[in-house]
Structure formats: structure tokens, C-alpha cells
N, C-alpha and C. Protein backbone atom coordinates (compact mmCIF):
# COMPACT_ATOMS: atom_id res chain seq x y z
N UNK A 1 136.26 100.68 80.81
CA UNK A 1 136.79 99.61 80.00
C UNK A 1 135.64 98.84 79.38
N UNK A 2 135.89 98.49 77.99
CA UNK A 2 134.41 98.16 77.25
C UNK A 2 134.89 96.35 77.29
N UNK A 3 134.41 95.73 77.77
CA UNK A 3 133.91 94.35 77.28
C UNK A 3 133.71 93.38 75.85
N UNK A 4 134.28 92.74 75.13
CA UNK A 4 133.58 92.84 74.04
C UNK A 4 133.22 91.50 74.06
N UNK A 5 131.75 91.28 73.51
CA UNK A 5 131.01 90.24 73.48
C UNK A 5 131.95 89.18 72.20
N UNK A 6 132.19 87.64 72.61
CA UNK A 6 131.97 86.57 72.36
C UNK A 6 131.14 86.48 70.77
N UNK A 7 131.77 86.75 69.76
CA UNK A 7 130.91 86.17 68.46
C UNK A 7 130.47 84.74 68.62
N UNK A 8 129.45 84.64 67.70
CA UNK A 8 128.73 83.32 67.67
C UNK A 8 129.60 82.14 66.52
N UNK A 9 130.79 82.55 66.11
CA UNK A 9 131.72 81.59 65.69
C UNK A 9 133.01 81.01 66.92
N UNK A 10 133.22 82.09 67.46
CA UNK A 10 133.88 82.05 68.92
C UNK A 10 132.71 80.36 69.77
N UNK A 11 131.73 81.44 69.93
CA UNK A 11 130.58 80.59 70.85
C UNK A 11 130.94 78.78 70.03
N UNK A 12 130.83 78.76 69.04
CA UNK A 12 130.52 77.19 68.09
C UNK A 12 131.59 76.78 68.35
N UNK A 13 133.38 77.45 68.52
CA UNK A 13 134.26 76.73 68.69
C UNK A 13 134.50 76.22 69.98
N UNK A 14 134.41 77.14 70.76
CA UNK A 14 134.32 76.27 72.21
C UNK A 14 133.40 75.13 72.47
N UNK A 15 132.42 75.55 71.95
CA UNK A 15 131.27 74.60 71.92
C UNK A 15 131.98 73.10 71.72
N UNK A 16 132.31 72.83 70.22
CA UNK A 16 133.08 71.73 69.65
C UNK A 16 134.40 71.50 70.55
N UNK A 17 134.89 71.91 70.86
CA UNK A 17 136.28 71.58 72.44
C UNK A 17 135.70 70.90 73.34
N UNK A 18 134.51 71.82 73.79
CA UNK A 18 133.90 71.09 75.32
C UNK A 18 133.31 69.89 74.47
N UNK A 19 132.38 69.74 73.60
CA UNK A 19 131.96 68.25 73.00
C UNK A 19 133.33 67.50 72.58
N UNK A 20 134.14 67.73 72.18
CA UNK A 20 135.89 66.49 71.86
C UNK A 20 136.00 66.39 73.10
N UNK A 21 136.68 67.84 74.13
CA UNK A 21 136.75 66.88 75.23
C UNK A 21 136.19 65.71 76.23
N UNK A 22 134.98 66.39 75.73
CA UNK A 22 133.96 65.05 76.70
C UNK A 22 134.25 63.84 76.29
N UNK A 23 134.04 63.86 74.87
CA UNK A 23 134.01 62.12 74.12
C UNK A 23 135.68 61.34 74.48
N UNK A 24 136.55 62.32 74.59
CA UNK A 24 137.57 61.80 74.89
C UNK A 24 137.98 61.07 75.84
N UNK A 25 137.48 62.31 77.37
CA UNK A 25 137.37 61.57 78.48
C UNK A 25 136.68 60.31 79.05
N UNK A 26 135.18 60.51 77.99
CA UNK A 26 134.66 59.24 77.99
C UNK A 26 135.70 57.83 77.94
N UNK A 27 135.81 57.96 76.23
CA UNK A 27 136.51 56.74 75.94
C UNK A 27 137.71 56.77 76.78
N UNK A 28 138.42 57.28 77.13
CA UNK A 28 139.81 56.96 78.32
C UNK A 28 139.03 56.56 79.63
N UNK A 29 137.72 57.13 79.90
CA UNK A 29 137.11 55.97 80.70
C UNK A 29 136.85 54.76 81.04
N UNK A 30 136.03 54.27 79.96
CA UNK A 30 136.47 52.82 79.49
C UNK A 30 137.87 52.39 78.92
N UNK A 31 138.61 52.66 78.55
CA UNK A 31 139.98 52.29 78.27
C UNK A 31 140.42 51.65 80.34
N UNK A 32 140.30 52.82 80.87
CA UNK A 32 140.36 52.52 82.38
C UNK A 32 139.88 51.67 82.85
N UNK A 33 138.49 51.32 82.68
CA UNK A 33 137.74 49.85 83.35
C UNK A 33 138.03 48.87 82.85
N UNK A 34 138.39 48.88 81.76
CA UNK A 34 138.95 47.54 80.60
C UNK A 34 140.26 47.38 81.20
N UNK A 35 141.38 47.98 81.26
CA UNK A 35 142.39 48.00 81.72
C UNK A 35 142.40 47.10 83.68
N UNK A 36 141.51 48.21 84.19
CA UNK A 36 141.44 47.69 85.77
C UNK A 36 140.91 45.98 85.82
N UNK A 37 139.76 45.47 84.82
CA UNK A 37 138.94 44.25 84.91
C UNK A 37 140.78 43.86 84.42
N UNK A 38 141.35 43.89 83.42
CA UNK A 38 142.53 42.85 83.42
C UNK A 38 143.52 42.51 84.28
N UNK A 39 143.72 43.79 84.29
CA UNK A 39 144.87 43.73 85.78
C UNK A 39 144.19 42.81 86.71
N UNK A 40 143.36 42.87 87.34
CA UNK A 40 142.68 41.97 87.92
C UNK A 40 142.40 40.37 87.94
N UNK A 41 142.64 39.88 86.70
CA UNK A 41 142.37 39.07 85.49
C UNK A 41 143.78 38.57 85.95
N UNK A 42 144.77 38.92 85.63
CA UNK A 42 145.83 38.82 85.93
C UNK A 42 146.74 38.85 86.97
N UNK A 43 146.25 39.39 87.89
CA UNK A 43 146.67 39.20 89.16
C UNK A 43 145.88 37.88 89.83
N UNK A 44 144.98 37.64 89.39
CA UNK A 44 144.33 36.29 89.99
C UNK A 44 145.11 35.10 89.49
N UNK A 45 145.61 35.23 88.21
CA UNK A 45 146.38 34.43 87.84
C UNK A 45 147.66 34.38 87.85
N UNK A 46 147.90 35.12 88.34
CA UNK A 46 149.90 35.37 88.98
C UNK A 46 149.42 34.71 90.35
N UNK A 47 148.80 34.60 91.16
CA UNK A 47 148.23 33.91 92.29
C UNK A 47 148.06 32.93 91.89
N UNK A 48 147.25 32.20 91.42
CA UNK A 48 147.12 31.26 90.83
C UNK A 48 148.72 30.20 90.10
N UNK A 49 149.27 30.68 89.79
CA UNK A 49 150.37 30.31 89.16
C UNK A 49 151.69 30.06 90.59
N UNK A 50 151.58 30.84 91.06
CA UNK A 50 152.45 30.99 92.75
C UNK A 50 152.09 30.04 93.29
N UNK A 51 150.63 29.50 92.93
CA UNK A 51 150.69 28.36 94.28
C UNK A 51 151.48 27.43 93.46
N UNK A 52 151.26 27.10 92.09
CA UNK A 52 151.52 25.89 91.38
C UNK A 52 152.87 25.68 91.50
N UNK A 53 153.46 26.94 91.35
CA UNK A 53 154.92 26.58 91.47
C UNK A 53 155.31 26.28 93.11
N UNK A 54 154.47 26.89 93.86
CA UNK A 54 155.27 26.71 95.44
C UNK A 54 154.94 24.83 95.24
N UNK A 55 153.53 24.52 94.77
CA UNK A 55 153.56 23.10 94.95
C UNK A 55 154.56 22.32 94.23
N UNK A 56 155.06 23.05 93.01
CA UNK A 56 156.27 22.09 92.33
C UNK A 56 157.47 22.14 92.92
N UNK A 57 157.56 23.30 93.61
CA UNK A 57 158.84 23.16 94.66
C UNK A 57 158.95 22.22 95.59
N UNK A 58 158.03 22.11 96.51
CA UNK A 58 157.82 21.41 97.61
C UNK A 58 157.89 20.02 97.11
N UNK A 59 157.20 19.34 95.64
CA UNK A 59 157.45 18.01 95.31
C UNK A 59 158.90 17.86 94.86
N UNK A 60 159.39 18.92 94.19
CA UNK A 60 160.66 18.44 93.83
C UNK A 60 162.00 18.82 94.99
N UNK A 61 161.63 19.78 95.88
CA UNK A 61 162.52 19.39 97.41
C UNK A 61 162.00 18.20 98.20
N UNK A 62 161.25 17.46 98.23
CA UNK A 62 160.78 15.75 98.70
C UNK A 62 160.83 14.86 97.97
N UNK A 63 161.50 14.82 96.47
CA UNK A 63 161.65 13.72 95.66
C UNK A 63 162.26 13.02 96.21
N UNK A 64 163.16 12.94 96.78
CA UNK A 64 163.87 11.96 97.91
C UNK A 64 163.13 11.31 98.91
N UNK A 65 162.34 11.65 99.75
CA UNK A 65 161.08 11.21 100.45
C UNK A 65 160.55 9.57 100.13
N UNK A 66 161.05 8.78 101.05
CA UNK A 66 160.96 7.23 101.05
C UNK A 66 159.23 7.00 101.07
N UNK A 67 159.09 7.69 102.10
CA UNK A 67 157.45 7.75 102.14
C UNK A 67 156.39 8.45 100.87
N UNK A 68 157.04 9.33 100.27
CA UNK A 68 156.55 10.31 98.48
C UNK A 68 156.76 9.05 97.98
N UNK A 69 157.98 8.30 97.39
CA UNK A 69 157.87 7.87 96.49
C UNK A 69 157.15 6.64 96.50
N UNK A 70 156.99 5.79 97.89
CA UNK A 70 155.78 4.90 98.30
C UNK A 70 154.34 5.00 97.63
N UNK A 71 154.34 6.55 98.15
CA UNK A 71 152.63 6.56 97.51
C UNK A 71 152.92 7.32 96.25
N UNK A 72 153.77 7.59 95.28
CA UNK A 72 153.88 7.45 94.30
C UNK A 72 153.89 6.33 93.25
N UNK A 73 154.46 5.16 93.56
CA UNK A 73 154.43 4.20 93.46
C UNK A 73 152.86 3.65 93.48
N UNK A 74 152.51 3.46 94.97
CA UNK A 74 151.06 3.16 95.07
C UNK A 74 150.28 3.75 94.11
N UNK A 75 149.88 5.03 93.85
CA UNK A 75 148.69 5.77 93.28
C UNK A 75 148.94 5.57 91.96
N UNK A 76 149.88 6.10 91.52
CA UNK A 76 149.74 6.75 89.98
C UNK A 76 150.37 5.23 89.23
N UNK A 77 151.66 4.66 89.73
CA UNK A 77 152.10 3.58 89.19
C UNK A 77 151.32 1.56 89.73
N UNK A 78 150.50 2.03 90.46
CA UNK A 78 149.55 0.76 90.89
C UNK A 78 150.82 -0.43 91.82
N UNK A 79 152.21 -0.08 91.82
CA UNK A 79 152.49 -1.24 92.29
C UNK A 79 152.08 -1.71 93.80
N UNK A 80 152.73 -2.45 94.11
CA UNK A 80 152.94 -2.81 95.60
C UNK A 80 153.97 -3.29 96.26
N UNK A 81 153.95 -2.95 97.65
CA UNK A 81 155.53 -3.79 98.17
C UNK A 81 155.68 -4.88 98.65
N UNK A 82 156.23 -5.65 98.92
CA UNK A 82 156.58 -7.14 98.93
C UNK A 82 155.75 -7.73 100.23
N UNK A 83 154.73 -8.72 99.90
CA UNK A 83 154.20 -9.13 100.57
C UNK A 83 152.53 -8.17 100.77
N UNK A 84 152.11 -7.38 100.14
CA UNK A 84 151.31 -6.73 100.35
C UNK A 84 150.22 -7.15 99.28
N UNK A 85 149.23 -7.58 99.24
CA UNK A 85 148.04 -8.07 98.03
C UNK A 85 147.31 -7.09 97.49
N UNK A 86 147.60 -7.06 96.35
CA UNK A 86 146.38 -5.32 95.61
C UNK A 86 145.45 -6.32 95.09
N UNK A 87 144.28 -5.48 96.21
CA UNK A 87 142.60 -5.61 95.30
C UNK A 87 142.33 -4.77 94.01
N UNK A 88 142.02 -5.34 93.11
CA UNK A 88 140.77 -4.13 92.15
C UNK A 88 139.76 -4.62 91.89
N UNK A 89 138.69 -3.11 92.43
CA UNK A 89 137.40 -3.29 92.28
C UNK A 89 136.71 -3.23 90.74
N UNK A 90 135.90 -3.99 90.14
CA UNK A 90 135.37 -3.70 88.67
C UNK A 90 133.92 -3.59 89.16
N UNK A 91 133.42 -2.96 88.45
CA UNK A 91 131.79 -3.25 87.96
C UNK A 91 130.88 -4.50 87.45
């Protein structure tokens, strides 16, 4: 059984396959690391976002809270309760 040799236009086309495929796999390489850094990116911030809401839950299941709305009152709205004297410090 005779063999027959591979012409050198044969040889150039494979040639050009194995070079596309490479460049291809390349770039779907990076497509992959770009992809993985976001996901990442994004999962830190779906974490990020989970706590915020567990904390908006927790304030808005204690809005009722005699003692919340005390130091609500105190901090953010400056008042005070009856009989109690507010200092402020200046420069």
C-alpha cells in the first residue's frame, strides 16, 4: 500500500487552522479571565448589598423599639427628654 505524501498547499492549510485555532483559543482566554475578575466583582457586591438589606430589615422590624427611637431622637434629631440638659461643644 503506497502512502501519498502531503503537498505543500495541503502543508500551508493546516498550517493556517493550527495558527486560527490558536489565536482563537487565546482570545476566549481572556474573554475567561475578564469574565471570572467580574463575577467576582459582583459577587462581592451581592455580599455587600445582603448585609445592607439584612441591616434595613432589622431597623425596620425595631421601628417600634422605645429604646431605637430614643437614640434616634438623640443622635440624628438632637432632641432631649424632659428634664435632661443638652451640652454642645464648639471650638
Amino acid at each position: 500500500m503506497k502512502v501519498k505524501k502531503a503537498g505543500f498547499l495541503t502543508k500551508i492549510v493546516v498550517l493556517a487552522l493550527l495558527i486560527a485555532a490558536s489565536v482563537c483559543l487565546l482570545r476566549m482566554r481572556v474573554q475567561i479571565t475578564a469574565a471570572q475578575s467580574e463575577k467576582a466583582r459582583l459577587e462581592a457586591q451581592v455580599a455587600e448589598q445582603t448585609q445592607v438589606n439584612a441591616d434595613l430589615k432589622d431597623a425596620v422590624d425595631n421601628s417600634d423599639d422605645p429604646a431605637r427611637q430614643a437614640d434616634i431622637a438623640r443622635d440624628k434629631l438632637g432632641l432631649a427628654a424632659p428634664g435632661e440638659k443638652v451640652i454642645i461643644f464648639t471650638d
